[in-house]
PDB file of N, CA and C in Angstrom:
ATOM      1  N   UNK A   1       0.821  -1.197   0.000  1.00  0.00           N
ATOM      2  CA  UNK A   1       0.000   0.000   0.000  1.00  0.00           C
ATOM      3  C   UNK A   1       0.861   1.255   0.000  1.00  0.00           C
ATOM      4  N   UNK A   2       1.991   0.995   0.574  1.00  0.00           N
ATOM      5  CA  UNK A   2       2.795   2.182   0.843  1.00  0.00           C
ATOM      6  C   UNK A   2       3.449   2.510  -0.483  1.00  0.00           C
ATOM      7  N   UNK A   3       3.661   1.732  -1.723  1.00  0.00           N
ATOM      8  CA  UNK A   3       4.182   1.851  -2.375  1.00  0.00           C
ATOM      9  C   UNK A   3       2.916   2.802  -3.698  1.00  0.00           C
ATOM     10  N   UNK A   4       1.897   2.265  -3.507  1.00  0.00           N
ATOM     11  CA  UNK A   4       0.496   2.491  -4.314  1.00  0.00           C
ATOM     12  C   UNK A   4       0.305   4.088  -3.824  1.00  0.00           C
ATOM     13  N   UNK A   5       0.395   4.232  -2.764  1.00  0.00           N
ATOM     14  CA  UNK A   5      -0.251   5.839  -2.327  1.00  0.00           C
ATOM     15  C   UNK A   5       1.148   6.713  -3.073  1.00  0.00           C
ATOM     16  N   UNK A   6       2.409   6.267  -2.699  1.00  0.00           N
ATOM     17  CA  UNK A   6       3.440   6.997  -2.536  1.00  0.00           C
ATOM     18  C   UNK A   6       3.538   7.312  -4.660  1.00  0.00           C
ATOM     19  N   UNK A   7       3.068   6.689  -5.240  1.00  0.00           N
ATOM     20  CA  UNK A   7       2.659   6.874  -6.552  1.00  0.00           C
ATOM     21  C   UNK A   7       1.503   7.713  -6.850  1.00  0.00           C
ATOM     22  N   UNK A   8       0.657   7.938  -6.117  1.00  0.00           N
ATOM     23  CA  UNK A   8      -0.343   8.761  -6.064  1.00  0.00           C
ATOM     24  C   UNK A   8       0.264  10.057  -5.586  1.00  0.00           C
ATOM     25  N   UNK A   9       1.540  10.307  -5.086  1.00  0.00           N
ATOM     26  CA  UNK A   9       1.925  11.415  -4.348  1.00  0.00           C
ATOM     27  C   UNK A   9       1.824  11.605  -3.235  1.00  0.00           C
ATOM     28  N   UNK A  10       1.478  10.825  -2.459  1.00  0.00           N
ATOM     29  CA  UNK A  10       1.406  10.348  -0.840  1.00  0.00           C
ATOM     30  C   UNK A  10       2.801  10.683  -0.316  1.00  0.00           C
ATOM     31  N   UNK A  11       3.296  11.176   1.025  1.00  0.00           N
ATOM     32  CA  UNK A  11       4.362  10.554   1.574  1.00  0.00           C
ATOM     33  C   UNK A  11       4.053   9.690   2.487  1.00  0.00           C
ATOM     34  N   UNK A  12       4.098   8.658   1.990  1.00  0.00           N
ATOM     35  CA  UNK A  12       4.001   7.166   2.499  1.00  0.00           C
ATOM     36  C   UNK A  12       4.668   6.827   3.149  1.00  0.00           C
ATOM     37  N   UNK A  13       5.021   6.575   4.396  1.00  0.00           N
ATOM     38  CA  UNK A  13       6.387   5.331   5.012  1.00  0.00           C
ATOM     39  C   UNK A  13       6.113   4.278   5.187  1.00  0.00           C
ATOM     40  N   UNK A  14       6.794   3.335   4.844  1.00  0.00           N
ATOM     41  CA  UNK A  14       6.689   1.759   5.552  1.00  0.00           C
ATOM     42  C   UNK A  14       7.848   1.003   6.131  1.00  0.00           C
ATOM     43  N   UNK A  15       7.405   1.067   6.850  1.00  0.00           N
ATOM     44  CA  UNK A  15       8.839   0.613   8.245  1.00  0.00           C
ATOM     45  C   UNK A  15       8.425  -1.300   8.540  1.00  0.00           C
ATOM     46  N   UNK A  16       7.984  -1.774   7.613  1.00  0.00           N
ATOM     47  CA  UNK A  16       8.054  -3.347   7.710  1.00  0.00           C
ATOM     48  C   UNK A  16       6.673  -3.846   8.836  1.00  0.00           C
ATOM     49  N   UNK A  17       6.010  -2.829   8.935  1.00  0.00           N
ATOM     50  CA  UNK A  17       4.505  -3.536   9.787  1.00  0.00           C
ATOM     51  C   UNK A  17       3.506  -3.250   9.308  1.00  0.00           C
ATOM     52  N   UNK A  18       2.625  -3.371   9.315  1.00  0.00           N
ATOM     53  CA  UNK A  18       0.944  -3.404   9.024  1.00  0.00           C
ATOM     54  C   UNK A  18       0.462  -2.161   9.422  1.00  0.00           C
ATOM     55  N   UNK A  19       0.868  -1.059   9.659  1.00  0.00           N
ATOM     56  CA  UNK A  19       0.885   0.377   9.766  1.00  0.00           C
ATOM     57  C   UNK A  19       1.819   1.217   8.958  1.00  0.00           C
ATOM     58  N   UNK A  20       0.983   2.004   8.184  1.00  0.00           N
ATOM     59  CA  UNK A  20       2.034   2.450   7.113  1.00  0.00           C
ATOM     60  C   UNK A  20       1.396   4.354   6.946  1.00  0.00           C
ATOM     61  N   UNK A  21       2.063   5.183   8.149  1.00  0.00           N
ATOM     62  CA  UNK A  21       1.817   6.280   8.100  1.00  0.00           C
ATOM     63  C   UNK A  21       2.004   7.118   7.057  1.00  0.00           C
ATOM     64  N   UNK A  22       0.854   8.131   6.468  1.00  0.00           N
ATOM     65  CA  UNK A  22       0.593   9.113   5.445  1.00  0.00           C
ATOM     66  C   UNK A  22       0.894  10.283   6.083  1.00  0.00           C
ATOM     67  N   UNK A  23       1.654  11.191   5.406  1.00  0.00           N
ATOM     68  CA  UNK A  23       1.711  12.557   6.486  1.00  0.00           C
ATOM     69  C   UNK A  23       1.195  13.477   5.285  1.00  0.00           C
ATOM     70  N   UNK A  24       0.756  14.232   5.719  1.00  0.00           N
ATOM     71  CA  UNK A  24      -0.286  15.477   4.703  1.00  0.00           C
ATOM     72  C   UNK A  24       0.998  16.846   5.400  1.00  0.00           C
ATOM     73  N   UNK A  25       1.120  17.136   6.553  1.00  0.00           N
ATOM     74  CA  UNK A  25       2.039  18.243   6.727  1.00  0.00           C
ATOM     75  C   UNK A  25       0.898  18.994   7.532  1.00  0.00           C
ATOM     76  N   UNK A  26      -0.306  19.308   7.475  1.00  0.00           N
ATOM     77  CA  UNK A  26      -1.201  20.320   7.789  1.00  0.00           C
ATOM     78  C   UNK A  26      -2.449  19.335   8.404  1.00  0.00           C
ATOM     79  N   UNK A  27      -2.692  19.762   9.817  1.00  0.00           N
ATOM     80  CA  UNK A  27      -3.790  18.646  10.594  1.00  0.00           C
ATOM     81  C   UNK A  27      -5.029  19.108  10.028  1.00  0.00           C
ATOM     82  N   UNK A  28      -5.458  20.675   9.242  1.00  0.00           N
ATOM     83  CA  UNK A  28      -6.621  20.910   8.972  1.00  0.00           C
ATOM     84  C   UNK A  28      -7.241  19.921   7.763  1.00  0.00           C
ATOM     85  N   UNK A  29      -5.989  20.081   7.006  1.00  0.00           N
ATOM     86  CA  UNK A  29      -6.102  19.232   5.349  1.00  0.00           C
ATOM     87  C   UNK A  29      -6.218  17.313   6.335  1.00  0.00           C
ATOM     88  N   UNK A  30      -5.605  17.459   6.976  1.00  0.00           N
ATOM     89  CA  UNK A  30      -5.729  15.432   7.500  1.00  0.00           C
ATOM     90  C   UNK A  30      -6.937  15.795   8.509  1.00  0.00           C
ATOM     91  N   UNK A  31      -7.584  16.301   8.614  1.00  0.00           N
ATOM     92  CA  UNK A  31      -8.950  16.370   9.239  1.00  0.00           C
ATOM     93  C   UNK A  31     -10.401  15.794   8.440  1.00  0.00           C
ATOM     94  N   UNK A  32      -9.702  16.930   7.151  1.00  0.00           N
ATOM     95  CA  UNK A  32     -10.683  16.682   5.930  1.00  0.00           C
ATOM     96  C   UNK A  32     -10.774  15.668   5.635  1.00  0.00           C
ATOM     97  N   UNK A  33      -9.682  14.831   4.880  1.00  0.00           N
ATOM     98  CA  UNK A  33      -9.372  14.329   4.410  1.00  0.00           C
ATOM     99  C   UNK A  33      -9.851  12.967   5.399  1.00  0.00           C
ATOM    100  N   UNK A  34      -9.135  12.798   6.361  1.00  0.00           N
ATOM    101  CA  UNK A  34     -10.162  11.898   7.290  1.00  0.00           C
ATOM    102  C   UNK A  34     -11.604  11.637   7.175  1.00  0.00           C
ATOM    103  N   UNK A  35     -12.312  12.455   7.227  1.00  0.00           N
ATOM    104  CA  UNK A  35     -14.008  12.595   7.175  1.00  0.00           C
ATOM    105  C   UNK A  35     -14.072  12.198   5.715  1.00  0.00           C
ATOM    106  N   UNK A  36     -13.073  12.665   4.738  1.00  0.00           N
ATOM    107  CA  UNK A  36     -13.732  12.199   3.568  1.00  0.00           C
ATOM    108  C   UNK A  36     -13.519  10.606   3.370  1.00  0.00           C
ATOM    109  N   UNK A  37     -12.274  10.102   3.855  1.00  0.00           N
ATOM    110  CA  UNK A  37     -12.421   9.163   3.142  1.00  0.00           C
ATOM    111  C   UNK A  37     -13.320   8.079   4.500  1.00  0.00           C
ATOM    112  N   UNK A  38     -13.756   8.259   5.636  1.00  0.00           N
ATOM    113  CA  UNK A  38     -14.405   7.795   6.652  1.00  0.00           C
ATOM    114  C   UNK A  38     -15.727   7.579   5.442  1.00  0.00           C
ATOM    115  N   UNK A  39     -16.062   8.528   4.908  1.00  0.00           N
ATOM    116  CA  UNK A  39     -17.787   8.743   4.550  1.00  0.00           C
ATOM    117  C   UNK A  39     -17.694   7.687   3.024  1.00  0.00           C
ATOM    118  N   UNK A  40     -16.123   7.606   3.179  1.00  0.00           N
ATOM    119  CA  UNK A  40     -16.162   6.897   1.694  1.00  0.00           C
ATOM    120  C   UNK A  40     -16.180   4.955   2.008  1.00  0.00           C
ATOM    121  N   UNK A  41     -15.789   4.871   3.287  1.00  0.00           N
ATOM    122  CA  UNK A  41     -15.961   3.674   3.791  1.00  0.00           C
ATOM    123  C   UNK A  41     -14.602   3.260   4.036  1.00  0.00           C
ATOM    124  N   UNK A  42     -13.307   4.552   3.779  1.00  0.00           N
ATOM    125  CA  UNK A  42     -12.266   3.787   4.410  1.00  0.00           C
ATOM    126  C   UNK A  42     -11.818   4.416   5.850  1.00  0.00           C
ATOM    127  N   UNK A  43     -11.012   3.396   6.590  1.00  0.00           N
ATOM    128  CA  UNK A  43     -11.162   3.642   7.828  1.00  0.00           C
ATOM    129  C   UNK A  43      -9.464   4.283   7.754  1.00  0.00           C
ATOM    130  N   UNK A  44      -9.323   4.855   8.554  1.00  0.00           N
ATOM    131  CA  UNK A  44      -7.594   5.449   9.251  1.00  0.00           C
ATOM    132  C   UNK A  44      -7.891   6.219  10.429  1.00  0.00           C
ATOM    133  N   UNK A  45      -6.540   6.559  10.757  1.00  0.00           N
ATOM    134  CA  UNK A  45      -6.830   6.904  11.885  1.00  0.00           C
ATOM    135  C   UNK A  45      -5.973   8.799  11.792  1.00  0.00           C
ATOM    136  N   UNK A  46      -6.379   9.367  12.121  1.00  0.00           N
ATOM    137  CA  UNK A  46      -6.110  10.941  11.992  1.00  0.00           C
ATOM    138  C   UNK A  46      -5.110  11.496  13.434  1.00  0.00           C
ATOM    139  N   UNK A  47      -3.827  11.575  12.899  1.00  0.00           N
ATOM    140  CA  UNK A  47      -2.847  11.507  13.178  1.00  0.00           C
ATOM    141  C   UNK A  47      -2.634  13.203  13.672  1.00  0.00           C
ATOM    142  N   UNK A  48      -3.030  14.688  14.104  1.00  0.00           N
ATOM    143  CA  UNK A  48      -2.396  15.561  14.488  1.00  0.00           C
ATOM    144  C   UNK A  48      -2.041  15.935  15.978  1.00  0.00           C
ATOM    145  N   UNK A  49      -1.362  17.377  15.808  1.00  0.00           N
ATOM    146  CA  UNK A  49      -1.220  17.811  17.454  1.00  0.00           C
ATOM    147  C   UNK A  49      -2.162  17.411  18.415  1.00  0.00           C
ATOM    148  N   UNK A  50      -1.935  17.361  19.404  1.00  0.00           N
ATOM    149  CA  UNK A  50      -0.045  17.426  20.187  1.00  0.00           C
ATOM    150  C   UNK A  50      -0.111  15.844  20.468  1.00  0.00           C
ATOM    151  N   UNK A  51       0.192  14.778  19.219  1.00  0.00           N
ATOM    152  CA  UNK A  51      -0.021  13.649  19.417  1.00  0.00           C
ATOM    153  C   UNK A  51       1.269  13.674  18.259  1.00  0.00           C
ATOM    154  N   UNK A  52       1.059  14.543  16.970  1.00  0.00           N
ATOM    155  CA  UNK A  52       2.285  14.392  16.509  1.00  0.00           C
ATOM    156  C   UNK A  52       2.737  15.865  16.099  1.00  0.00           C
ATOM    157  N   UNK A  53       4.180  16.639  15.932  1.00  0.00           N
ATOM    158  CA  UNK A  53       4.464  17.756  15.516  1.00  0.00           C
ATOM    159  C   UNK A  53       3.671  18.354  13.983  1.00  0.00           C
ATOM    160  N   UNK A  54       3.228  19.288  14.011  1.00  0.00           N
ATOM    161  CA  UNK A  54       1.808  19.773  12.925  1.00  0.00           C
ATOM    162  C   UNK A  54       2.717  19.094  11.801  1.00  0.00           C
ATOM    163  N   UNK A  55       3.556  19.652  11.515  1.00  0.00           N
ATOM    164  CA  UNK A  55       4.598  18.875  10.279  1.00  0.00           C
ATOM    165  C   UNK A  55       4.046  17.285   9.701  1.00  0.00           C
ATOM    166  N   UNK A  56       3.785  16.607  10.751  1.00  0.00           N
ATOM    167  CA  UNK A  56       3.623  14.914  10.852  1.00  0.00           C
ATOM    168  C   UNK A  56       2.233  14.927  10.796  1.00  0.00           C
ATOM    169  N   UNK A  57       1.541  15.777  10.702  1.00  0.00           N
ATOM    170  CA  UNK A  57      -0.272  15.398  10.395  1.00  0.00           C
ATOM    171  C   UNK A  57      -0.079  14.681   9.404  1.00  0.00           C
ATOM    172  N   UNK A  58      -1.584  13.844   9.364  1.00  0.00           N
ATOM    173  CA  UNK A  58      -1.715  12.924   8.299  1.00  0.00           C
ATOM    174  C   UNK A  58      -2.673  12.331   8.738  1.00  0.00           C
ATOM    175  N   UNK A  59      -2.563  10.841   8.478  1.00  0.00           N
ATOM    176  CA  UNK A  59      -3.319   9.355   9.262  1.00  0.00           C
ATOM    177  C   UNK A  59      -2.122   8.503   9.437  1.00  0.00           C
ATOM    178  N   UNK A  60      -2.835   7.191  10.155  1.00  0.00           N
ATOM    179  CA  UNK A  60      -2.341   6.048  10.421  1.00  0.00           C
ATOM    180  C   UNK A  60      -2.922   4.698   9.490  1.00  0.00           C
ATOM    181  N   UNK A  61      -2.597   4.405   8.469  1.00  0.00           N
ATOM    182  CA  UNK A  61      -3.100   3.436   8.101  1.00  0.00           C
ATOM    183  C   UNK A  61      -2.521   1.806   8.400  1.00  0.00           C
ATOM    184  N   UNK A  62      -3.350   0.904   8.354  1.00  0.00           N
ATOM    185  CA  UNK A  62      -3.093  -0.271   9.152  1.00  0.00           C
ATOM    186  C   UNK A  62      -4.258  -1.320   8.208  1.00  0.00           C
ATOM    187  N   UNK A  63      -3.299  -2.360   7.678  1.00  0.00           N
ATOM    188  CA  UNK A  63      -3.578  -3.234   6.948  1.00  0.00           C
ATOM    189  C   UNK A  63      -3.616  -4.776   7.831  1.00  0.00           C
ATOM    190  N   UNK A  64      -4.753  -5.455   7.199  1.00  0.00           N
ATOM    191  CA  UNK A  64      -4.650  -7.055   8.317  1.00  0.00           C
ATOM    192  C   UNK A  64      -4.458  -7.748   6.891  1.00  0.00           C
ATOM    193  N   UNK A  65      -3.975  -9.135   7.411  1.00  0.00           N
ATOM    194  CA  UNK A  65      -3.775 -10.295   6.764  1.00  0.00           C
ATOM    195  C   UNK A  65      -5.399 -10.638   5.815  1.00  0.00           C
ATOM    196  N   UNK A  66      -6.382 -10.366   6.532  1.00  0.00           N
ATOM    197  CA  UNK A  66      -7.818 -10.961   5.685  1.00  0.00           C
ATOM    198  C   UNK A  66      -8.561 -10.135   4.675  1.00  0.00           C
ATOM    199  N   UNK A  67      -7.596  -8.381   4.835  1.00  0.00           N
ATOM    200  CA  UNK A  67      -7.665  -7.862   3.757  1.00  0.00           C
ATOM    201  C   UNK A  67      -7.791  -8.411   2.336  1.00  0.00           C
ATOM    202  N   UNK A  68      -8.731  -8.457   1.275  1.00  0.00           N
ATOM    203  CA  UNK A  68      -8.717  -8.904   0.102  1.00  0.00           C
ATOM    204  C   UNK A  68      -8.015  -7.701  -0.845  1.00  0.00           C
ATOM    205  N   UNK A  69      -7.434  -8.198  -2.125  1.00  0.00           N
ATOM    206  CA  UNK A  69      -6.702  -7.345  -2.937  1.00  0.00           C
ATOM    207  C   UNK A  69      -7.565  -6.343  -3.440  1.00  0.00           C
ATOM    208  N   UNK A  70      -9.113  -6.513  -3.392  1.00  0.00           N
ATOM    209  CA  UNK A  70     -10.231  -5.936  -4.119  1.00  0.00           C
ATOM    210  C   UNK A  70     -10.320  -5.060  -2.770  1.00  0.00           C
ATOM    211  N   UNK A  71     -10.023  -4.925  -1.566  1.00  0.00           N
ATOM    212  CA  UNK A  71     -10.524  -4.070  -0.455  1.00  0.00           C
ATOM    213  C   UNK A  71      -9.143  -2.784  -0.753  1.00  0.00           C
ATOM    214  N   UNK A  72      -7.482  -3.660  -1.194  1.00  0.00           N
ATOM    215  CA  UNK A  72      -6.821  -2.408  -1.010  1.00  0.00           C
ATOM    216  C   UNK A  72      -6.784  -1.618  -2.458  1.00  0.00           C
ATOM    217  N   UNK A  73      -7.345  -2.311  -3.264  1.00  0.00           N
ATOM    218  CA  UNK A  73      -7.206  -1.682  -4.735  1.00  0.00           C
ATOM    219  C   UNK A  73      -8.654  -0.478  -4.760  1.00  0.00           C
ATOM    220  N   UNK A  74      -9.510  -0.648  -4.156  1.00  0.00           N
ATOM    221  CA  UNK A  74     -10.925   0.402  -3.163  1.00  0.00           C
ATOM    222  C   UNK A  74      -9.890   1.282  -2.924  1.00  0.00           C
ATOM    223  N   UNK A  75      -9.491   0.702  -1.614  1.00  0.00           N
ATOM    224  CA  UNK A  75      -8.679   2.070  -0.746  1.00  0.00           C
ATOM    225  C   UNK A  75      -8.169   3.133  -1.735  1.00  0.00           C
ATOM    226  N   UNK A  76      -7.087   2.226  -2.261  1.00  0.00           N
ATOM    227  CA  UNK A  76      -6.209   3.075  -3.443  1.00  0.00           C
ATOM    228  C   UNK A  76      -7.302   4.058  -4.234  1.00  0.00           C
ATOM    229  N   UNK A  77      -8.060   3.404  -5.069  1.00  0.00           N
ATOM    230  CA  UNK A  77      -8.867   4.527  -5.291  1.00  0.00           C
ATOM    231  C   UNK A  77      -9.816   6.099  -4.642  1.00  0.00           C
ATOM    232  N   UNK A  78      -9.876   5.781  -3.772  1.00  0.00           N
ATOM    233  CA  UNK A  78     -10.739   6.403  -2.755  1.00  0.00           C
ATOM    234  C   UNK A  78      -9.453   7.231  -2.185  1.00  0.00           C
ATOM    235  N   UNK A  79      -8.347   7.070  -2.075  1.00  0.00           N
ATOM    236  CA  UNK A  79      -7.206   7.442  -1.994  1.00  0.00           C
ATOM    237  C   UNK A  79      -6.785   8.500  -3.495  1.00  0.00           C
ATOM    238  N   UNK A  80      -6.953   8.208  -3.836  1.00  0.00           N
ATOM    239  CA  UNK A  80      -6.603   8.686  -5.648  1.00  0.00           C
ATOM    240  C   UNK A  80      -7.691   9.925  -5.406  1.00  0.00           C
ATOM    241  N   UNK A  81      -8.902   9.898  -5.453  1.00  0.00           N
ATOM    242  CA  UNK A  81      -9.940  10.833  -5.230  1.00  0.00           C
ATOM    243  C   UNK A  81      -9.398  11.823  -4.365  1.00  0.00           C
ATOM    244  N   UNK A  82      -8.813  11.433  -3.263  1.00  0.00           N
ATOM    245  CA  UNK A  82      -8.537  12.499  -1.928  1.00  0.00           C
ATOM    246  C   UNK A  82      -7.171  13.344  -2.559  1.00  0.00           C
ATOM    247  N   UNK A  83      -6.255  12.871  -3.414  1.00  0.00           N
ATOM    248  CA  UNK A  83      -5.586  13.275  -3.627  1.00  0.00           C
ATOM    249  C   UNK A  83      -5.368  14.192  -4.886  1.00  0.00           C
ATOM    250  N   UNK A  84      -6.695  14.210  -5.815  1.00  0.00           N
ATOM    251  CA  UNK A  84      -6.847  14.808  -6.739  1.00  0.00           C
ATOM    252  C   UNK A  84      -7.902  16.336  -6.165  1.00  0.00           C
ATOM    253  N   UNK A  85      -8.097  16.185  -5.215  1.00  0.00           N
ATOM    254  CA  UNK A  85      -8.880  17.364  -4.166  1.00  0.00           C
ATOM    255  C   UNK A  85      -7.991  17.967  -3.347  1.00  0.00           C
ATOM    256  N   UNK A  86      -7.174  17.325  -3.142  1.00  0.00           N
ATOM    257  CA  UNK A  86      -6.244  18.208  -2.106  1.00  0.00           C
ATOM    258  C   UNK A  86      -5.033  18.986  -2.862  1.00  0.00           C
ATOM    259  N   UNK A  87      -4.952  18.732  -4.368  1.00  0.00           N
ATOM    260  CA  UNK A  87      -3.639  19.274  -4.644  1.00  0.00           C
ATOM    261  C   UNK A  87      -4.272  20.459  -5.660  1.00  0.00           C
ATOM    262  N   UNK A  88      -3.255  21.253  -6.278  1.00  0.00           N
ATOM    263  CA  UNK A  88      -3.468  21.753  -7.253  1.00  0.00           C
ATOM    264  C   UNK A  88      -3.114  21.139  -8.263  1.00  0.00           C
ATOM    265  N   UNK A  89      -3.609  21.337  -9.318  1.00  0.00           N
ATOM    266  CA  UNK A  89      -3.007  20.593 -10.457  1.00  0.00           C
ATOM    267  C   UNK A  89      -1.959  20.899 -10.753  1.00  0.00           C
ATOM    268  N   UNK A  90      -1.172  19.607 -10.617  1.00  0.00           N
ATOM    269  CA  UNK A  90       0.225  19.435 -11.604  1.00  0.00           C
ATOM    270  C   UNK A  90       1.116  19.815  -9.842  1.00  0.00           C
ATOM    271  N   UNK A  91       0.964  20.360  -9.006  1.00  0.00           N
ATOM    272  CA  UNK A  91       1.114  20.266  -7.854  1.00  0.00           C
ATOM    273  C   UNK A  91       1.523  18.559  -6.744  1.00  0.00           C
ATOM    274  N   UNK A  92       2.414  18.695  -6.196  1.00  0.00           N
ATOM    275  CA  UNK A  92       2.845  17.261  -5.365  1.00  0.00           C
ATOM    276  C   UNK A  92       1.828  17.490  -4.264  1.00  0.00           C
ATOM    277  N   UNK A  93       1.979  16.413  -3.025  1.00  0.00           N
ATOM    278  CA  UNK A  93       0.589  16.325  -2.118  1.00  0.00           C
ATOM    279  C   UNK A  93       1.892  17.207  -0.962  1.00  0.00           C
TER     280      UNK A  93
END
């Protein structure tokens, strides 16, 4: 997944576990962005102050083993959507 968003323009990390943090930079934009993709049916977890430095806003995303390929290839999309709203065009995230 980390590799799929980070192609979308995500800064993605993946540090080798089933949590693979998105940082947006700005907790207002990972607020939004939370609610949107909540209403879209994907779940994360909304990552700002004073839990992380405003810099590190974002989410927490967290993948299980019973995940189907059809649930993260969803995400990705629904992901793709959030990221074509949050940027300007021709603009990085």
């Amino acid at each position: 997944m980390a590799t799929g968003l980070a192609r979308q323009g995500y800064q993605a990390e993946y540090h080798g576990t089933a949590i693979v943090p998105v940082i947006l930079g700005n907790p207002t934009v990972a607020h939004a962005g939370y609610l949107r993709l909540m209403r879209s049916g994907v779940y994360v977890n909304p990552v700002a102050p004073p839990a992380v430095p405003e810099e590190r806003s974002g989410f927490r995303t967290s993948y299980l083993a019973d995940h189907r390929q059809s649930d993260l290839d969803r995400a990705l999309h629904v992901f793709a959507g959030l990221a074509e709203d949050l940027t300007p065009q021709g603009a990085a995230l």
